[in-house]
N, C-alpha and C. Protein backbone atom coordinates (compact mmCIF):
# COMPACT_ATOMS: atom_id res chain seq x y z
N UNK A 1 118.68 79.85 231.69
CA UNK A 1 117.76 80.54 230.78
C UNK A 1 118.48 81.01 229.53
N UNK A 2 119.82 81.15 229.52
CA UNK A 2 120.14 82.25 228.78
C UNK A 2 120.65 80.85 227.55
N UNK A 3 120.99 79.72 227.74
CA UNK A 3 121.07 78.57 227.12
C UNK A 3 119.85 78.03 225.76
N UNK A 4 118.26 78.64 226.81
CA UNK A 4 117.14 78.61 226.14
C UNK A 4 117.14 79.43 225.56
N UNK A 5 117.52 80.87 225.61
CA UNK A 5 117.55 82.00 224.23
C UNK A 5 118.33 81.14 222.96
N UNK A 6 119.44 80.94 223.55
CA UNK A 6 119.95 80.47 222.10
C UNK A 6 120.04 79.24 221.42
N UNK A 7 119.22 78.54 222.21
CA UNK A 7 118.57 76.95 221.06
C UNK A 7 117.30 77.92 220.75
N UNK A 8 116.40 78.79 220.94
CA UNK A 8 115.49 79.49 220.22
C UNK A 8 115.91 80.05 219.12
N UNK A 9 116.83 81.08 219.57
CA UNK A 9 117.54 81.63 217.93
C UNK A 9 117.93 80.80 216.98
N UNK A 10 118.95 79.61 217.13
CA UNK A 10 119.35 78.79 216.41
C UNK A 10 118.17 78.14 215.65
N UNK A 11 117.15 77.58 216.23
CA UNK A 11 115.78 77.51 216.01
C UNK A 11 115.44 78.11 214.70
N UNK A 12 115.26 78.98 215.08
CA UNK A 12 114.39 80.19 214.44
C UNK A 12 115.28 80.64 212.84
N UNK A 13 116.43 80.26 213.06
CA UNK A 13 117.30 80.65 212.08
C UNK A 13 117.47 79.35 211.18
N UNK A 14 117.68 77.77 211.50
CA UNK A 14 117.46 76.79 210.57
C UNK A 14 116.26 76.96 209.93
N UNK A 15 114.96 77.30 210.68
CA UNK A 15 113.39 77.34 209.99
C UNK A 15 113.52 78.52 209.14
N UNK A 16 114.59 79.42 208.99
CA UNK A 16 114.48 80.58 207.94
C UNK A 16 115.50 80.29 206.68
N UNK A 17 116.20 78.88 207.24
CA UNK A 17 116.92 78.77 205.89
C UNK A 17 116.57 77.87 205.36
N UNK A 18 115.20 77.03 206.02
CA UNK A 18 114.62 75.86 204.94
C UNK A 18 113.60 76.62 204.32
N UNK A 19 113.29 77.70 204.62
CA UNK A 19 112.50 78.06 203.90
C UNK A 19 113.05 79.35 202.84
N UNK A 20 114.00 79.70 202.63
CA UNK A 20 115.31 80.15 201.73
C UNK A 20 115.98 79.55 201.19
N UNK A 21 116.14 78.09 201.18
CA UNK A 21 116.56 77.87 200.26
C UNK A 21 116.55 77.71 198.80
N UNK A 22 117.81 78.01 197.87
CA UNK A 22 117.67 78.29 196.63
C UNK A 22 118.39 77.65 195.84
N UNK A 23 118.71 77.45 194.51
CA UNK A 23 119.82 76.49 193.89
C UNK A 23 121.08 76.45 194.59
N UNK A 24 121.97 75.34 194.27
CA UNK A 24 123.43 75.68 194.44
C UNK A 24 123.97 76.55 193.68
N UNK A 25 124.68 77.23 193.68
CA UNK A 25 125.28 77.94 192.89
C UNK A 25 126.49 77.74 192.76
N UNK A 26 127.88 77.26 193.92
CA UNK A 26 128.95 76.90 193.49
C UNK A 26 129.39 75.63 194.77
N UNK A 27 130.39 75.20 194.63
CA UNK A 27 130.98 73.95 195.36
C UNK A 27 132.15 74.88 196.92
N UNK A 28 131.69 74.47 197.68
CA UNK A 28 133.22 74.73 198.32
C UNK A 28 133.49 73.38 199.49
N UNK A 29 134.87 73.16 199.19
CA UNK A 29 135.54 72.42 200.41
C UNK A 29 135.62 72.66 201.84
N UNK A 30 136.16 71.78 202.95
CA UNK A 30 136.00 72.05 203.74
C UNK A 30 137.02 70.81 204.09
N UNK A 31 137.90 70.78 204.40
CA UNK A 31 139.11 70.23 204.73
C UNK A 31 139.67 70.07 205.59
N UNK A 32 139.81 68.89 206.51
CA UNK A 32 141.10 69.34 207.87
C UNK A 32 140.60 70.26 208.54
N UNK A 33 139.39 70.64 209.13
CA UNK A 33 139.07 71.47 209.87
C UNK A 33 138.80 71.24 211.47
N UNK A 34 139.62 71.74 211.94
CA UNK A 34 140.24 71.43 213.69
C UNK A 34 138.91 71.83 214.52
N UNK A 35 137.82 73.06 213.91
CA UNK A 35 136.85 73.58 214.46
C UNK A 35 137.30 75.46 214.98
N UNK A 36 136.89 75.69 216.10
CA UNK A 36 137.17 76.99 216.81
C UNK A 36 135.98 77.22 217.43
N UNK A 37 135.71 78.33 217.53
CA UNK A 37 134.44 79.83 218.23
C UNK A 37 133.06 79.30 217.23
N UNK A 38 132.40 78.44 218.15
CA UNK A 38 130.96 78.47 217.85
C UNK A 38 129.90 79.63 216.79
N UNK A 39 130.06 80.60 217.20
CA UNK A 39 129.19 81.94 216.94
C UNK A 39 129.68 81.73 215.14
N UNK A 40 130.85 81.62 215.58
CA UNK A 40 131.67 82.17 213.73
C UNK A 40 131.44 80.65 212.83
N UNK A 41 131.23 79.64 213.30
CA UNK A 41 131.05 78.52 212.49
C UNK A 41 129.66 78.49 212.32
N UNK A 42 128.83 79.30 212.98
CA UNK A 42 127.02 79.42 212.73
C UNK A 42 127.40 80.46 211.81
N UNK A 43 127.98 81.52 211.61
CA UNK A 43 127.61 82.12 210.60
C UNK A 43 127.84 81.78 209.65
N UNK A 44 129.21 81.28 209.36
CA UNK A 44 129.90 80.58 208.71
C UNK A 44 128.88 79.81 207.31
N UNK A 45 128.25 78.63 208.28
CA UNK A 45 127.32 77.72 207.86
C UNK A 45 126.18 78.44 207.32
N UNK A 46 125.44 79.25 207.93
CA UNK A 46 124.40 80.18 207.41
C UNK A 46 124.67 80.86 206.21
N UNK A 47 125.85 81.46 205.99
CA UNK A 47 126.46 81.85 205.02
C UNK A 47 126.56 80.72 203.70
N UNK A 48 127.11 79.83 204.16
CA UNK A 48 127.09 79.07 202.87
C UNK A 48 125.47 78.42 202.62
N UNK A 49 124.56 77.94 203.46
CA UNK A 49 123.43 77.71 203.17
C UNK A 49 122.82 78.49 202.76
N UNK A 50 122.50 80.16 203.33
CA UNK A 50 121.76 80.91 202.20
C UNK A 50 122.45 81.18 201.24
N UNK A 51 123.29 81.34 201.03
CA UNK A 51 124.07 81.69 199.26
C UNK A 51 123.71 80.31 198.38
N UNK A 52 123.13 79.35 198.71
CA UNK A 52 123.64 78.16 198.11
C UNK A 52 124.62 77.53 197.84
N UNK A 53 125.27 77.51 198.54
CA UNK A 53 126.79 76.53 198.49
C UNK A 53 126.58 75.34 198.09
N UNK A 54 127.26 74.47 197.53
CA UNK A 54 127.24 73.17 197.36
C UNK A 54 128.41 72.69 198.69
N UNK A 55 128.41 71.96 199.78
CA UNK A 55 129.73 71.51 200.36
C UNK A 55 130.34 70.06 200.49
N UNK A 56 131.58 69.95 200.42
CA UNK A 56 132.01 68.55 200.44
C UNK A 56 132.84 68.73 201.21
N UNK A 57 132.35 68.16 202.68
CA UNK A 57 133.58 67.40 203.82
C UNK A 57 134.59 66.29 203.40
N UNK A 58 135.68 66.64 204.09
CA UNK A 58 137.34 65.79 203.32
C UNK A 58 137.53 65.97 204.34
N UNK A 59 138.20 64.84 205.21
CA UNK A 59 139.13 64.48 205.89
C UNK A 59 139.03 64.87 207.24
N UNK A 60 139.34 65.38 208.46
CA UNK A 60 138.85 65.36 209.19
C UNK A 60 138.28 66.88 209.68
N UNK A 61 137.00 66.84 210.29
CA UNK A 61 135.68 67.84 210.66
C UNK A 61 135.53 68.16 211.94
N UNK A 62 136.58 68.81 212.77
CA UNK A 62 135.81 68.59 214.77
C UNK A 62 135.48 69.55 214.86
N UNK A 63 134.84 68.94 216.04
CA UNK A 63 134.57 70.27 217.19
C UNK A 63 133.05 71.18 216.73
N UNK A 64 133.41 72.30 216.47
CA UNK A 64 133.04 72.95 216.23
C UNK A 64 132.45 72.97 214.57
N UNK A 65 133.60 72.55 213.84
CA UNK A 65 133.06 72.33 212.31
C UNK A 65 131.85 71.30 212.24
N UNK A 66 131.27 70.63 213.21
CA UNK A 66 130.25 69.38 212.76
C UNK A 66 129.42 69.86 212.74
N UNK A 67 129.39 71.58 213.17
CA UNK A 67 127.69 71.88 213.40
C UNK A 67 127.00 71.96 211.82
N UNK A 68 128.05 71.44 210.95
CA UNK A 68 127.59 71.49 209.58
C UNK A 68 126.76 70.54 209.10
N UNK A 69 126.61 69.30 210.34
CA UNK A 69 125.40 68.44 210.02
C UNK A 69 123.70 69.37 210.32
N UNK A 70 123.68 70.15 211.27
CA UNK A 70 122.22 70.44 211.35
C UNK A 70 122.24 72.19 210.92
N UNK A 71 123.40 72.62 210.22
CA UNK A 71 122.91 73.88 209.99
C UNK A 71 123.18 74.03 207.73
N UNK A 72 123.45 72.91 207.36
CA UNK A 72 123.47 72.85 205.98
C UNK A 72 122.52 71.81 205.66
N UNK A 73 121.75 72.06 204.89
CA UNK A 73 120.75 71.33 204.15
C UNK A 73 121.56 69.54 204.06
N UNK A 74 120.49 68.93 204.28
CA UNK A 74 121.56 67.54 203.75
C UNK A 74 121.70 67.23 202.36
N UNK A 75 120.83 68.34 201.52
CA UNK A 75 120.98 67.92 199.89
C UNK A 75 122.38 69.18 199.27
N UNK A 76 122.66 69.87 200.55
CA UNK A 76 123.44 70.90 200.09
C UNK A 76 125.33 70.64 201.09
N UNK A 77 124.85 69.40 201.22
CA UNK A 77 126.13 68.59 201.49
C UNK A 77 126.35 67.25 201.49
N UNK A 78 128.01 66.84 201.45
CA UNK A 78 128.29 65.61 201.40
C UNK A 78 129.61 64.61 202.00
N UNK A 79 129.73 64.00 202.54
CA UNK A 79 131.41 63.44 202.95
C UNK A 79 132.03 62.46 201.90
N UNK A 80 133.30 63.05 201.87
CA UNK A 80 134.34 61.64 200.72
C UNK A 80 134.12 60.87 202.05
N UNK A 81 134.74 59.79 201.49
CA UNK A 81 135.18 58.36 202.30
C UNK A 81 136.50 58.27 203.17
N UNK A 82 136.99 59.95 202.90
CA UNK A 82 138.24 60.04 204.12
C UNK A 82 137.86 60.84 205.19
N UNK A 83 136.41 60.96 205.37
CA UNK A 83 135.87 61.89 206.27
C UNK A 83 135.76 61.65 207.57
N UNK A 84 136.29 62.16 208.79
CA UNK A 84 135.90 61.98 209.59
C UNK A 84 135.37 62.59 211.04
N UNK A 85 134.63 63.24 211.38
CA UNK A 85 133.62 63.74 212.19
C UNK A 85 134.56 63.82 214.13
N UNK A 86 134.44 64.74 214.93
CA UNK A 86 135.17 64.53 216.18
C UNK A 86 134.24 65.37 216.61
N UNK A 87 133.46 64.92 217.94
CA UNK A 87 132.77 65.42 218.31
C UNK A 87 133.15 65.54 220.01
N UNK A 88 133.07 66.91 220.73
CA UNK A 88 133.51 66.89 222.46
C UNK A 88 132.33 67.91 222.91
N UNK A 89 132.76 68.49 223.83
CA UNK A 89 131.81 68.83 224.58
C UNK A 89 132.58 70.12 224.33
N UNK A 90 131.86 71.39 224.51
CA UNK A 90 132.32 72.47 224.38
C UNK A 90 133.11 73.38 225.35
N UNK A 91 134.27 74.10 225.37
CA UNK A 91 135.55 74.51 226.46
C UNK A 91 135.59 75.95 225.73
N UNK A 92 136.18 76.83 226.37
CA UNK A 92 136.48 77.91 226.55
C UNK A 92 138.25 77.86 226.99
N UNK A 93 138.82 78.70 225.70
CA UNK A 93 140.36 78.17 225.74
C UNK A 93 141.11 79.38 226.37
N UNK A 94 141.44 79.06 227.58
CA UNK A 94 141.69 79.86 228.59
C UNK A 94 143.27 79.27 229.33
N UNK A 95 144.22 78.75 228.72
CA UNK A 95 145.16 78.11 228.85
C UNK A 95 144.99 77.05 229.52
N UNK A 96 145.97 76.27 230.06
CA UNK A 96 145.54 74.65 230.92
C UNK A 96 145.25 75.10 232.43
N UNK A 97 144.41 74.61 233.01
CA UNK A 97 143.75 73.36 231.71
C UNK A 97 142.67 74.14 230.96
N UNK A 98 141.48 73.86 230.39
CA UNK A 98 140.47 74.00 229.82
C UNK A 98 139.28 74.20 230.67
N UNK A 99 138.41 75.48 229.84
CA UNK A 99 137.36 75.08 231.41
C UNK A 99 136.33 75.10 230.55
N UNK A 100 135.26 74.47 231.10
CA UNK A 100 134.03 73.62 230.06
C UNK A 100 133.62 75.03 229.72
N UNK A 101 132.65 74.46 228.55
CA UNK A 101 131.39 75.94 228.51
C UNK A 101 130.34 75.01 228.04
N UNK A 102 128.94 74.91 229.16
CA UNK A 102 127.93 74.25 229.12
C UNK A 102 127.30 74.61 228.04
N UNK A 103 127.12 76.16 227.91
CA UNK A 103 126.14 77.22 227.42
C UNK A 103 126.79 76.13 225.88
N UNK A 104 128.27 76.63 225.00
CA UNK A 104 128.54 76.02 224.04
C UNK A 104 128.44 74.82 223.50
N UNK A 105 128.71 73.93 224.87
CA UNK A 105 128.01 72.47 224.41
C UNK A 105 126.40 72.12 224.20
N UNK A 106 125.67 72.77 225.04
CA UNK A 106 124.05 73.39 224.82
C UNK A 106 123.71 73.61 223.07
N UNK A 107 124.37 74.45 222.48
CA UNK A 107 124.37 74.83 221.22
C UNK A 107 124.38 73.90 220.33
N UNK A 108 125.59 73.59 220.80
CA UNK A 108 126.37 71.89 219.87
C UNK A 108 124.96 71.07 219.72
N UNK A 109 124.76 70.69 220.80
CA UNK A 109 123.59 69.49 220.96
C UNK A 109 122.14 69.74 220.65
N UNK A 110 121.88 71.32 220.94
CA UNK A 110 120.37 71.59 219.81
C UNK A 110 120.40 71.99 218.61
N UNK A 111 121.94 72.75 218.02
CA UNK A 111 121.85 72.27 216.51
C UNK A 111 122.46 70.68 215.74
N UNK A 112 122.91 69.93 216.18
CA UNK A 112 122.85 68.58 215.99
C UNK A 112 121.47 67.96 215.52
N UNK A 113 121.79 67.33 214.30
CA UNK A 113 120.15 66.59 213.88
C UNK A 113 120.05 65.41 214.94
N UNK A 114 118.67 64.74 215.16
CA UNK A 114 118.58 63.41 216.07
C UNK A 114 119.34 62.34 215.43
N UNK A 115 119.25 61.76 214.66
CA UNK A 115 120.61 60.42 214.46
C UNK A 115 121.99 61.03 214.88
N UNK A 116 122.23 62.05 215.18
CA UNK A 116 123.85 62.31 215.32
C UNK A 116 123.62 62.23 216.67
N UNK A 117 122.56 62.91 217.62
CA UNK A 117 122.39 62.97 218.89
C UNK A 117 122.08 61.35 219.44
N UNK A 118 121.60 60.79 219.11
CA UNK A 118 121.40 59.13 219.15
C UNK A 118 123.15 58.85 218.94
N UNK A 119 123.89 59.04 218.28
CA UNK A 119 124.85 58.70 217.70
C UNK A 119 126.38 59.03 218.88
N UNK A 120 125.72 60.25 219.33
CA UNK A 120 126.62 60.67 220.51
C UNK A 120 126.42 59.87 221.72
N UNK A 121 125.22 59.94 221.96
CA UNK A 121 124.47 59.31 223.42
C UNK A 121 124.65 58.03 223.20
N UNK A 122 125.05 56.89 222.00
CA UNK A 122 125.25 55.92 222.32
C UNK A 122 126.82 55.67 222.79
N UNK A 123 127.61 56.45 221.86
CA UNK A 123 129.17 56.72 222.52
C UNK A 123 129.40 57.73 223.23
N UNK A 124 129.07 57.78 224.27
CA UNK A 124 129.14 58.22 225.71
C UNK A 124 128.60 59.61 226.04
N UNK A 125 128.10 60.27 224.83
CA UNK A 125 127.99 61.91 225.11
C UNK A 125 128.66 62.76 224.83
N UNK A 126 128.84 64.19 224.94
CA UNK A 126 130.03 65.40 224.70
C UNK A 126 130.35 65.59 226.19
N UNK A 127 131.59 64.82 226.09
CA UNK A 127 132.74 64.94 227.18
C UNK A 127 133.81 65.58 226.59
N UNK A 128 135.04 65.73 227.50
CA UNK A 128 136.19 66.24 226.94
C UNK A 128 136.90 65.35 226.23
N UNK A 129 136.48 64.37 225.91
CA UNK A 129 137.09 62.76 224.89
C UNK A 129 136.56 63.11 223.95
N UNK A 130 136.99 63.23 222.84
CA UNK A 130 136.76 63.64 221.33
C UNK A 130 136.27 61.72 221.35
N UNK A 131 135.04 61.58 220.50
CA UNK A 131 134.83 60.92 219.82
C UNK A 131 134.44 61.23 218.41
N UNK A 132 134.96 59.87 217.41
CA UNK A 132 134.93 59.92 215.82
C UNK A 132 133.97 58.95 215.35
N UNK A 133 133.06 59.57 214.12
CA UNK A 133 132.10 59.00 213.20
C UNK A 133 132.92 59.38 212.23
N UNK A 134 133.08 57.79 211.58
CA UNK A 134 133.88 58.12 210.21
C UNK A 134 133.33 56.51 209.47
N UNK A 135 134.23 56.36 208.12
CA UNK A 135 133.66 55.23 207.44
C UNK A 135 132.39 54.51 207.37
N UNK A 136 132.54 53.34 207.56
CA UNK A 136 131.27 52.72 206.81
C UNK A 136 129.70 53.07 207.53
N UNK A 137 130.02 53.39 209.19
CA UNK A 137 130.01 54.09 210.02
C UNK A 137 129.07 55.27 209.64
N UNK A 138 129.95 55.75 209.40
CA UNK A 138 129.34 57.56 208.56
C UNK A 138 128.78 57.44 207.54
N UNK A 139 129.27 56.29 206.50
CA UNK A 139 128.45 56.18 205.25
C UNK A 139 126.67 55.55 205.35
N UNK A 140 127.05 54.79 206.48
CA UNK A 140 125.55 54.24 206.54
C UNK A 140 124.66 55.72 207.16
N UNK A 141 124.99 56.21 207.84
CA UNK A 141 124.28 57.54 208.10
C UNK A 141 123.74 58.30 206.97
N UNK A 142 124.98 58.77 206.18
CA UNK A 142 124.91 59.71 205.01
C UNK A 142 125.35 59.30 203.88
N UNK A 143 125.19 59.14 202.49
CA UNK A 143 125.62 58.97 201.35
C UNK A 143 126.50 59.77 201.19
N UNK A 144 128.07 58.69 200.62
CA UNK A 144 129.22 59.82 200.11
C UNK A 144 128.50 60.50 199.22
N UNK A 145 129.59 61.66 199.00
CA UNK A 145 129.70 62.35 197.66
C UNK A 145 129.26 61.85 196.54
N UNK A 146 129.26 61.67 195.79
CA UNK A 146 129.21 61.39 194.16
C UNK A 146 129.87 61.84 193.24
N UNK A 147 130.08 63.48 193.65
CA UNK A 147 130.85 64.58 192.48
C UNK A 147 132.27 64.35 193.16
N UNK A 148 132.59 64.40 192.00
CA UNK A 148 134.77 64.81 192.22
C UNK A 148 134.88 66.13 192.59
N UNK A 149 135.89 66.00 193.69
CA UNK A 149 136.31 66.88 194.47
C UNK A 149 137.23 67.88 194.15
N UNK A 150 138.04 67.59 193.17
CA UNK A 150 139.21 68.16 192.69
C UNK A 150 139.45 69.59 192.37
N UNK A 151 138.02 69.94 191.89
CA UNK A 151 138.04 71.45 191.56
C UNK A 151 136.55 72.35 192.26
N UNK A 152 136.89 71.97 194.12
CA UNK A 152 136.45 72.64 194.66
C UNK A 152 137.21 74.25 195.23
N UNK A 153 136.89 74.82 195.19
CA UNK A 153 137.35 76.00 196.26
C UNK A 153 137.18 75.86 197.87
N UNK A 154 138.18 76.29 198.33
CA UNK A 154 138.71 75.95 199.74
C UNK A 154 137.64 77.04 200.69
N UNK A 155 136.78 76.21 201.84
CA UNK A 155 135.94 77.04 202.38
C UNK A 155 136.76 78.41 202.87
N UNK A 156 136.02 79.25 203.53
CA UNK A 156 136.55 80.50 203.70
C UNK A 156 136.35 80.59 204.99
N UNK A 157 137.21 80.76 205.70
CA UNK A 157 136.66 80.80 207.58
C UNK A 157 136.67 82.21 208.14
């Protein structure tokens, strides 16, 4: 049950930022990001979607950072062509080994848009095997970037 509270909230909170959304107002990067703590990458994301962020994914995005496909607008983001996406199942880091957390992978998979969830379920699911969406791959999904990257500001975690 307590899994169903929070695909409701999550819910409830994308439907309050499509309907908030407002111009971009500035660019930020997002770089080499390994992922972490679920809770803080939803705010994270919420944060830059209601402020209007503009974002551009570089290089590689796991874990935890992908929830930036279903919690940022897709017009209020974009991937270079060195981008690449790692997607697992969600753990609780409690020294070795690792012990799952359903509840977190639960999250993962109802904020995920459907082509990414199609996209998982055809390569095997969120297991403890990191799988990668990257290149032509990722481009047929999503349109790179367009804007130069060079004089973004470095996201803020």
């Amino acid at each position: 049950m307590q899994a169903k509270k929070w695909v409701l909230l999550i819910a409830l909170v994308i439907a309050g930022i499509s309907c908030n959304a407002g111009q971009t107002k500035s660019e930020v990067l997002i770089k080499n990001d390994g992922g972490g703590d679920i809770p803080q990458y939803i705010a994270k994301y919420l944060y830059l979607q209601l402020s209007g962020e503009w974002v551009v994914i570089d290089g590689d995005c796991l874990s935890a950072c992908t929830l930036a496909l279903g919690l940022l607008a897709q017009d209020r983001r974009c991937f270079t062509n060195k981008t690449r996406l790692g997607f697992h199942a969600a753990y609780t880091e409690s020294g070795t080994p690792r012990i799952s957390n359903p509840l977190g992978t639960d999250v993962l998979w109802s904020v995920y848009p459907p082509e990414i969830r199609r996209w998982i379920s055809r390569h095997g699911g969120l297991t403890s095997k990191i799988i990668y969406l990257e290149g032509k791959e990722l481009a047929a999904m999503y349109p790179p970037c367009r804007r130069p990257i060079r004089s973004l500001k470095k996201s803020r975690d």
